[in-house]
Protein backbone atom coordinates (compact mmCIF):
# COMPACT_ATOMS: atom_id res chain seq x y z
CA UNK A 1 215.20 70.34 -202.73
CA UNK A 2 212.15 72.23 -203.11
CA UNK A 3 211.63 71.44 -206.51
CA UNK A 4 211.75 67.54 -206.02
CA UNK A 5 210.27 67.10 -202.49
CA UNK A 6 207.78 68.38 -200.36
CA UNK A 7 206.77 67.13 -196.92
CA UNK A 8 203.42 65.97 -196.17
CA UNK A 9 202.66 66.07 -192.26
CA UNK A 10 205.48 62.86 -190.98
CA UNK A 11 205.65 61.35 -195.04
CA UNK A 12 208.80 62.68 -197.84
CA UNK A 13 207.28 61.89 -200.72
CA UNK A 14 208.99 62.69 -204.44
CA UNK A 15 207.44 63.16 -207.76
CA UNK A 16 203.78 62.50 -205.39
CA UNK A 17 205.40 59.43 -205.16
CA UNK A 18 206.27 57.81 -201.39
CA UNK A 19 209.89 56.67 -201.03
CA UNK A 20 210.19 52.82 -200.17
CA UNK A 21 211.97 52.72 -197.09
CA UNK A 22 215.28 50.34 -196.84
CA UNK A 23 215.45 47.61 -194.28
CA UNK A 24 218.36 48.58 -191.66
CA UNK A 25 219.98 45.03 -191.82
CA UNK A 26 220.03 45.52 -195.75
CA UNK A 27 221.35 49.11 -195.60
CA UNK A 28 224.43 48.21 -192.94
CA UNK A 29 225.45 45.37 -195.51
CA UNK A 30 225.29 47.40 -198.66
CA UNK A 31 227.31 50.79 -196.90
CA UNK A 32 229.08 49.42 -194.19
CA UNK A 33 228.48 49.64 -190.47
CA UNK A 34 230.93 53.30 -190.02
CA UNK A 35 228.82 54.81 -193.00
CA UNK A 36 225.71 53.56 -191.48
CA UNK A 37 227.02 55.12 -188.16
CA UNK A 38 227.45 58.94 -190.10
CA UNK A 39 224.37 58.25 -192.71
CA UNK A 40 222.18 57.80 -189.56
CA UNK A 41 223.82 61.12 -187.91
CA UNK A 42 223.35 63.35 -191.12
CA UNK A 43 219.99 62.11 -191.46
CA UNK A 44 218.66 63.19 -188.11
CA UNK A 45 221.07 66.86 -188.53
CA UNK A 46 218.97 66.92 -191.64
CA UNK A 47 215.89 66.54 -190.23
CA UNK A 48 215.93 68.77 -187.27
CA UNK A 49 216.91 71.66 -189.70
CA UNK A 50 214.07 70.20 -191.95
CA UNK A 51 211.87 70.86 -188.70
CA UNK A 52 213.03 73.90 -187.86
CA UNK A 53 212.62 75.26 -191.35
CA UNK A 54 208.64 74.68 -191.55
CA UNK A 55 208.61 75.48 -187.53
CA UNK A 56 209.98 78.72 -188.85
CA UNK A 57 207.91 79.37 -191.70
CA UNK A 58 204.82 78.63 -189.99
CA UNK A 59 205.58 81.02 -187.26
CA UNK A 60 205.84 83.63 -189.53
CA UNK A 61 202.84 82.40 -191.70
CA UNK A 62 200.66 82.24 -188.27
CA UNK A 63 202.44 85.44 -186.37
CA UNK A 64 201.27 82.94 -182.85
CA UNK A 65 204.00 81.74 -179.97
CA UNK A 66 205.75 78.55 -180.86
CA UNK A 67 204.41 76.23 -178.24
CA UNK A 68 207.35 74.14 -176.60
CA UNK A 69 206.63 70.12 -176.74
CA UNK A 70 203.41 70.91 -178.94
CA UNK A 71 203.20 67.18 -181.29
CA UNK A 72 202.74 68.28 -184.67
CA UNK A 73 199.72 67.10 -186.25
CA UNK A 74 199.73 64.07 -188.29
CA UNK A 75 197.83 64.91 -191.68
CA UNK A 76 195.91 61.40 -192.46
CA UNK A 77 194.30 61.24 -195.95
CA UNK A 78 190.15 61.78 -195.66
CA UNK A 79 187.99 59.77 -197.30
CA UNK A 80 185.59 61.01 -200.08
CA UNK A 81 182.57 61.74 -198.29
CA UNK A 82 179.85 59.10 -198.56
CA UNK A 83 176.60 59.37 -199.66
CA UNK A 84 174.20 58.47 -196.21
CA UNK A 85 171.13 57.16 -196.91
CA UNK A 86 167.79 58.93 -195.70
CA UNK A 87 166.53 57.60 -192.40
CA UNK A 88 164.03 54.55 -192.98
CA UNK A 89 160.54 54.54 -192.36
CA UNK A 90 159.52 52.14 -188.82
CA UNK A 91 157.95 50.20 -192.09
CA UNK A 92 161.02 50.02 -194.39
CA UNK A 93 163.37 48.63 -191.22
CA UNK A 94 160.53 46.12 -190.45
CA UNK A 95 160.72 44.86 -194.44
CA UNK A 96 164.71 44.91 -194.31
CA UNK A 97 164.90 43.19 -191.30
CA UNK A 98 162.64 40.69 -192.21
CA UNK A 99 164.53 40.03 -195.41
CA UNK A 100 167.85 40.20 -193.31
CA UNK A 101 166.37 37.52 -191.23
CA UNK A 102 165.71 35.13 -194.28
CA UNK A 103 168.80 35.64 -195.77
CA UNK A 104 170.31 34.26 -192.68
CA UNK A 105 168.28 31.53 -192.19
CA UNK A 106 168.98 30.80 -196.14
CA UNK A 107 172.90 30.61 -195.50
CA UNK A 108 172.31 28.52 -192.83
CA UNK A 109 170.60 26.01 -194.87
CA UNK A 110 173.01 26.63 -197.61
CA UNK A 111 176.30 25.73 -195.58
CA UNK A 112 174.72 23.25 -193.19
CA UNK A 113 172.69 20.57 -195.82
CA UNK A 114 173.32 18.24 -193.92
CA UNK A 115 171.73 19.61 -189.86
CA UNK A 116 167.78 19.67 -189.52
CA UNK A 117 168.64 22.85 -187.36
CA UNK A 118 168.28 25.30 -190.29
CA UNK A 119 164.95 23.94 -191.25
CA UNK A 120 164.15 24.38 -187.79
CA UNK A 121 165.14 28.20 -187.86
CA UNK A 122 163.38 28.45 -191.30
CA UNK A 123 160.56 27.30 -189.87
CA UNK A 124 160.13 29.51 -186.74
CA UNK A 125 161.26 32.80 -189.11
CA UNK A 126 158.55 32.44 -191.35
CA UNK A 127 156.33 31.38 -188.35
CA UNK A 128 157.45 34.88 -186.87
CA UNK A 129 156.43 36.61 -190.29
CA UNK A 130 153.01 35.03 -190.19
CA UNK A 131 153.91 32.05 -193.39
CA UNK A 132 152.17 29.31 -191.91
CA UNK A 133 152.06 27.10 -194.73
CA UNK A 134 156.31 27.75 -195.42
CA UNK A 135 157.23 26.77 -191.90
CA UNK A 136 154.88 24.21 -191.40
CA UNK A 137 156.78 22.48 -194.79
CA UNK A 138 160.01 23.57 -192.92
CA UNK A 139 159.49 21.79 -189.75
CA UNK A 140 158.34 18.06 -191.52
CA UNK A 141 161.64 18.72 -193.50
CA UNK A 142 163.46 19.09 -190.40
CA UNK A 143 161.54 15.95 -188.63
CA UNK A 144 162.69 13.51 -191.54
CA UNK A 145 166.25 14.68 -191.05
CA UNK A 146 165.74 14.13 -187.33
CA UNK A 147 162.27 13.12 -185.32
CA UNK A 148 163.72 14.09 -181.93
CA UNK A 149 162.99 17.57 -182.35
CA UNK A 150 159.93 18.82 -179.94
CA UNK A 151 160.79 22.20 -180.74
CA UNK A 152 159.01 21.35 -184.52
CA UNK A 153 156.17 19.68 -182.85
CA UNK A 154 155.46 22.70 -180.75
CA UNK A 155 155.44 24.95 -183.28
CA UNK A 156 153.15 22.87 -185.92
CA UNK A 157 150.86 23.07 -182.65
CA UNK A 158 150.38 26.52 -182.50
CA UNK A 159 149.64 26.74 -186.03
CA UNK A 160 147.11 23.73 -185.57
CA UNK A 161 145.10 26.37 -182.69
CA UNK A 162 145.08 28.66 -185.25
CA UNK A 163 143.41 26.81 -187.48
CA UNK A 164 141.38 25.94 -184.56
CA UNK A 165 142.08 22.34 -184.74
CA UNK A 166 142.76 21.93 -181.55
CA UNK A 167 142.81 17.97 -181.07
CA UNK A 168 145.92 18.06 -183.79
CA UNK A 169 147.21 20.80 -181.85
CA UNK A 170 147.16 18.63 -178.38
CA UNK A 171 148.49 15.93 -180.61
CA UNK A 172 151.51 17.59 -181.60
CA UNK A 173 152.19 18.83 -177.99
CA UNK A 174 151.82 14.98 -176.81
CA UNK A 175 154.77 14.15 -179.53
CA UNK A 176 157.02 17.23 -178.00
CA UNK A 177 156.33 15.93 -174.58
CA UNK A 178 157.24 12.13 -175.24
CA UNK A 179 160.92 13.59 -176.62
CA UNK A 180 160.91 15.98 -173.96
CA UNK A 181 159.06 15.78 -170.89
CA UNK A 182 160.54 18.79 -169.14
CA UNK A 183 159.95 21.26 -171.88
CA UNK A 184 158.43 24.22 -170.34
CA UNK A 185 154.93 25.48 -171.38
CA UNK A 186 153.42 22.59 -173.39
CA UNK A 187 150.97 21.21 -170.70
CA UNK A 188 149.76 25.07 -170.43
CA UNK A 189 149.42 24.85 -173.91
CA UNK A 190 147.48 21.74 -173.84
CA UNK A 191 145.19 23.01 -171.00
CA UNK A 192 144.21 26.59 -173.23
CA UNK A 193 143.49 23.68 -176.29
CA UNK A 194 141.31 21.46 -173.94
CA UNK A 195 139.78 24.98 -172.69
CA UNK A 196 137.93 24.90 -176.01
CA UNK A 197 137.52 21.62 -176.21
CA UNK A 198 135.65 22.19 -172.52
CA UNK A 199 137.38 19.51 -171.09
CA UNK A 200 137.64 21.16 -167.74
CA UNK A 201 139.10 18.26 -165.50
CA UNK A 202 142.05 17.61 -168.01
CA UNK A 203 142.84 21.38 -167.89
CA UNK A 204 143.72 20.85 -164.01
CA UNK A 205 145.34 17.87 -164.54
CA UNK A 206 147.89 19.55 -167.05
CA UNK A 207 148.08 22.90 -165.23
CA UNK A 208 149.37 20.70 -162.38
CA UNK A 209 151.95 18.56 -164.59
CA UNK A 210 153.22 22.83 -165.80
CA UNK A 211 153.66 23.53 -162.11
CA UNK A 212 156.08 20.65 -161.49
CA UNK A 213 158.84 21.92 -164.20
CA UNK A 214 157.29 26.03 -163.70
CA UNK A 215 156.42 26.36 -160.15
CA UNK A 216 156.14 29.86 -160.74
CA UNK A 217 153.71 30.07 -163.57
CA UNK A 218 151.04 32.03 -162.84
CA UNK A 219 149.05 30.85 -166.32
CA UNK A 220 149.06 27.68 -164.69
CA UNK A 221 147.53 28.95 -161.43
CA UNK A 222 144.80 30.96 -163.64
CA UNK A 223 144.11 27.92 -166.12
CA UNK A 224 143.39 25.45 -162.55
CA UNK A 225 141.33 28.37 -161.48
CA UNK A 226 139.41 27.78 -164.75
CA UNK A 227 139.41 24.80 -164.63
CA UNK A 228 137.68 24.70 -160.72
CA UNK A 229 135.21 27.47 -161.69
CA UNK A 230 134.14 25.62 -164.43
CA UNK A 231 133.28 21.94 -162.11
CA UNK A 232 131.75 24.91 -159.62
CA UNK A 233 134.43 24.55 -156.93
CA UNK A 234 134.16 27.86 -156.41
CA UNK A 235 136.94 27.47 -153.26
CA UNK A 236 139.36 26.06 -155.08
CA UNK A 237 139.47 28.45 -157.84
CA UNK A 238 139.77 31.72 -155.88
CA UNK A 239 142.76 30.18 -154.43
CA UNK A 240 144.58 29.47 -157.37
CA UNK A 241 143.37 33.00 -159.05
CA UNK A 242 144.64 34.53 -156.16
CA UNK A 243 147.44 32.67 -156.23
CA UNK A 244 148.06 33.70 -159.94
CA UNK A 245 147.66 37.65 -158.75
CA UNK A 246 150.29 37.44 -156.28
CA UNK A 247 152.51 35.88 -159.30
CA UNK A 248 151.32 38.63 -161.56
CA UNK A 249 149.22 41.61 -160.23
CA UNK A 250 147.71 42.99 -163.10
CA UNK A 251 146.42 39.44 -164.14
CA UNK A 252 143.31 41.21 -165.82
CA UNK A 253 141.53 38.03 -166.23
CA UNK A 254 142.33 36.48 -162.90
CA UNK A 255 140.39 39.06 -161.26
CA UNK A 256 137.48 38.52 -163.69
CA UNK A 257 137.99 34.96 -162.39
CA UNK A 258 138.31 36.43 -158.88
CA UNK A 259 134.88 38.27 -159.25
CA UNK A 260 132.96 35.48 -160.59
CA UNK A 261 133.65 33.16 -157.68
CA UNK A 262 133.73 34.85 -155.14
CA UNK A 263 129.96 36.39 -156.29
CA UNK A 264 129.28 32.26 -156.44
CA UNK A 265 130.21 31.90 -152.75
CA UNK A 266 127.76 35.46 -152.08
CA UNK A 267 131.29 37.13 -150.99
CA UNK A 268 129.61 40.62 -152.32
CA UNK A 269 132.00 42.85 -151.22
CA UNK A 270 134.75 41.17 -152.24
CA UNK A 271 133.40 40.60 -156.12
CA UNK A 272 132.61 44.22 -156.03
CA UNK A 273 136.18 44.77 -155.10
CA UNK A 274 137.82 42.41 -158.20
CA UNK A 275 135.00 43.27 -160.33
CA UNK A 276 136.78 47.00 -159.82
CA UNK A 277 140.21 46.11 -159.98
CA UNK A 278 139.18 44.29 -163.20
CA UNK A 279 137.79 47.52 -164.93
CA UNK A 280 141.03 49.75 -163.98
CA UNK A 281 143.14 47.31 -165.34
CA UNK A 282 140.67 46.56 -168.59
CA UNK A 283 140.34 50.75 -169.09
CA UNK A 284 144.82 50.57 -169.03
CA UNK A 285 145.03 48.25 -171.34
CA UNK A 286 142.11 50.01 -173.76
CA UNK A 287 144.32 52.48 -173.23
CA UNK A 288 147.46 51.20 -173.93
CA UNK A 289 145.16 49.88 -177.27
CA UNK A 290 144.56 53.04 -178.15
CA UNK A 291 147.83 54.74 -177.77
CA UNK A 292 149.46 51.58 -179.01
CA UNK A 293 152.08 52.73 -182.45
CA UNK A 294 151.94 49.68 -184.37
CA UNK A 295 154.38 50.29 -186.51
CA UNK A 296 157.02 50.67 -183.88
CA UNK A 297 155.98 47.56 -181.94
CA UNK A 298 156.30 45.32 -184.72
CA UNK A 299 159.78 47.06 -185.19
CA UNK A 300 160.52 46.13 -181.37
CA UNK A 301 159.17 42.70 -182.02
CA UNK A 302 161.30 42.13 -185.34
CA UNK A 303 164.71 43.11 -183.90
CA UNK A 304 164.29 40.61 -180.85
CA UNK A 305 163.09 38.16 -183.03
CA UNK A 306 166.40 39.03 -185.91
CA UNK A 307 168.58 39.11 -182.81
CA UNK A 308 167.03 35.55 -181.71
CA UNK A 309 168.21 34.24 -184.78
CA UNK A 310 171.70 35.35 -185.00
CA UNK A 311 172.14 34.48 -181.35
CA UNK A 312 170.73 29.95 -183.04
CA UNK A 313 173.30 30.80 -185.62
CA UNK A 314 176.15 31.58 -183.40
CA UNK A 315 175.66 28.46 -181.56
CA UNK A 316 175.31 26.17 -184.72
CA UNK A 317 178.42 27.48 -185.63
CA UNK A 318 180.07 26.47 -182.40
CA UNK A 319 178.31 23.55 -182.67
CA UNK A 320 180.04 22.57 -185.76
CA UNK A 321 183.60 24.26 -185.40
């Protein structure tokens, strides 16, 4: 026996080789159900005093107590160990992930031909990677396959303001607006464009429109605030910057707002008190400048914006089965 078999932890293998094992239906058929009976009796004599052989042995090998119910350990084959690669550089995961990202949006394209929704996707990663030009060319793909899609036009407006053309910028926002009245920050969008464009009594008239589908939007509150400091009703606008505090308290720039009109309507000691508020907040945020690791807020920034695109892939592929 010992010089055809050896046991390996639960296995019997011979010549290194493991033994098929016979189907019980097949091996009652071949040998009879009273040989079965005594073959399956023999076998289990034969493998308690298998058992107790090596439980023997490796007492005597070990010279420790035989532990009663102890399982035996199962010996599983290891792997060969892998090589692991060095940890990347904040820089190196930002390039990978990037590339990751286009790969994705490339598969999408390849296995969808036929859905403007990859363009779309195309369009906004190489938005998010700071290709213009690519995802502007992404987006009119995507608007020949289908017009109805705002989401293009809202993206071919930010990349109109910066170009600072803003009157094609407020263009493309009207187009998103007329498929989709209800999408959520366009007017504020249009009211920042008409900002420098200084046409202050549109900018209220669109913060207004925001508030009716955001009535929480404290840009909107800030941009009317703008909007009234700028036709010198000095009233209305420290409401609505106050307003837009109480939404957001460390609105920085609605307590510049705050300061200027309220030193309009010769409310000294209350300018003094925004106009000091404003400086704490402006010296955190210098600081924040200053302490501010780059490299790891891009990374931050790139895995939302990876993660983002996996989640628009998971529900195209829904979409289509």
């Amino acid at each position: 026996m010992k010089r055809h078999k050896k046991i390996v932890g639960r296995e019997t293998k011979n010549s290194g080789r493991s033994q098929p094992s016979v189907p019980p239906a097949l091996l009652k058929e071949s040998i009879g159900p009273k040989s079965t009976k005594w073959l399956f009796i023999s076998g289990v004599i034969a493998s308690v005093a298998i058992a107790g052989f090596w439980g023997v042995k490796s007492f005597l090998r070990s010279g420790e107590k035989t532990q009663i119910n102890k399982p035996l350990p199962i010996l599983i084959e290891q792997p060969e160990p892998s090589t692991v690669p060095s940890q990347l550089t904040q820089e190196q995961e930002v390039a990978a992930l990037k590339k990751e990202e286009i790969e994705l949006a490339e598969q999408l394209m390849r296995e969808f031909p036929d859905s403007e929704v990859p363009l779309v996707l195309m369009g906004n990663v190489h938005r998010k990677h700071g290709n213009s030009a690519e995802a502007v060319k992404c987006w009119e793909k995507a608007l020949v396959q289908n017009p109805e899609r705002p989401d293009a036009y809202n993206g071919m407006g930010w990349i109109a303001v910066e170009k600072g053309e803003y009157d094609k910028a407020i263009a493309f926002w009207r187009k998103a607006l007329k498929i989709n009245p209800q999408m959520p920050g366009v007017h504020n969008s249009i009211a920042q464009a008409l900002m420098a464009l200084g046409k202050y009594k549109e900018i209220i008239e669109e913060a207004e429109e925001e508030l009716k589908i955001s009535p929480k939007s404290d840009l909107s509150y800030f941009l009317l605030g703008q909007g009234y400091l700028k036709q010198k009703e000095y009233d209305k606008a420290k409401k609505h910057y106050e307003t837009a505090i109480e939404l957001q308290p460390n609105n920085m720039n609605a307590y510049y707002g705050l300061f200027t009109a309220c030193s309009r309507l010769k409310l000294q000691d209350k300018a003094r008190e925004y106009m000091a508020t404003f400086k704490e907040l402006k010296a955190k945020d210098r600081k924040v400048l200053m302490d501010r690791n780059k490299a790891f807020d891009d990374l931050v920034t790139i895995r939302k914006g990876v993660a983002g695109t996996y989640k628009d892939a998971e529900q195209l592929y829904l979409k289509k089965g």
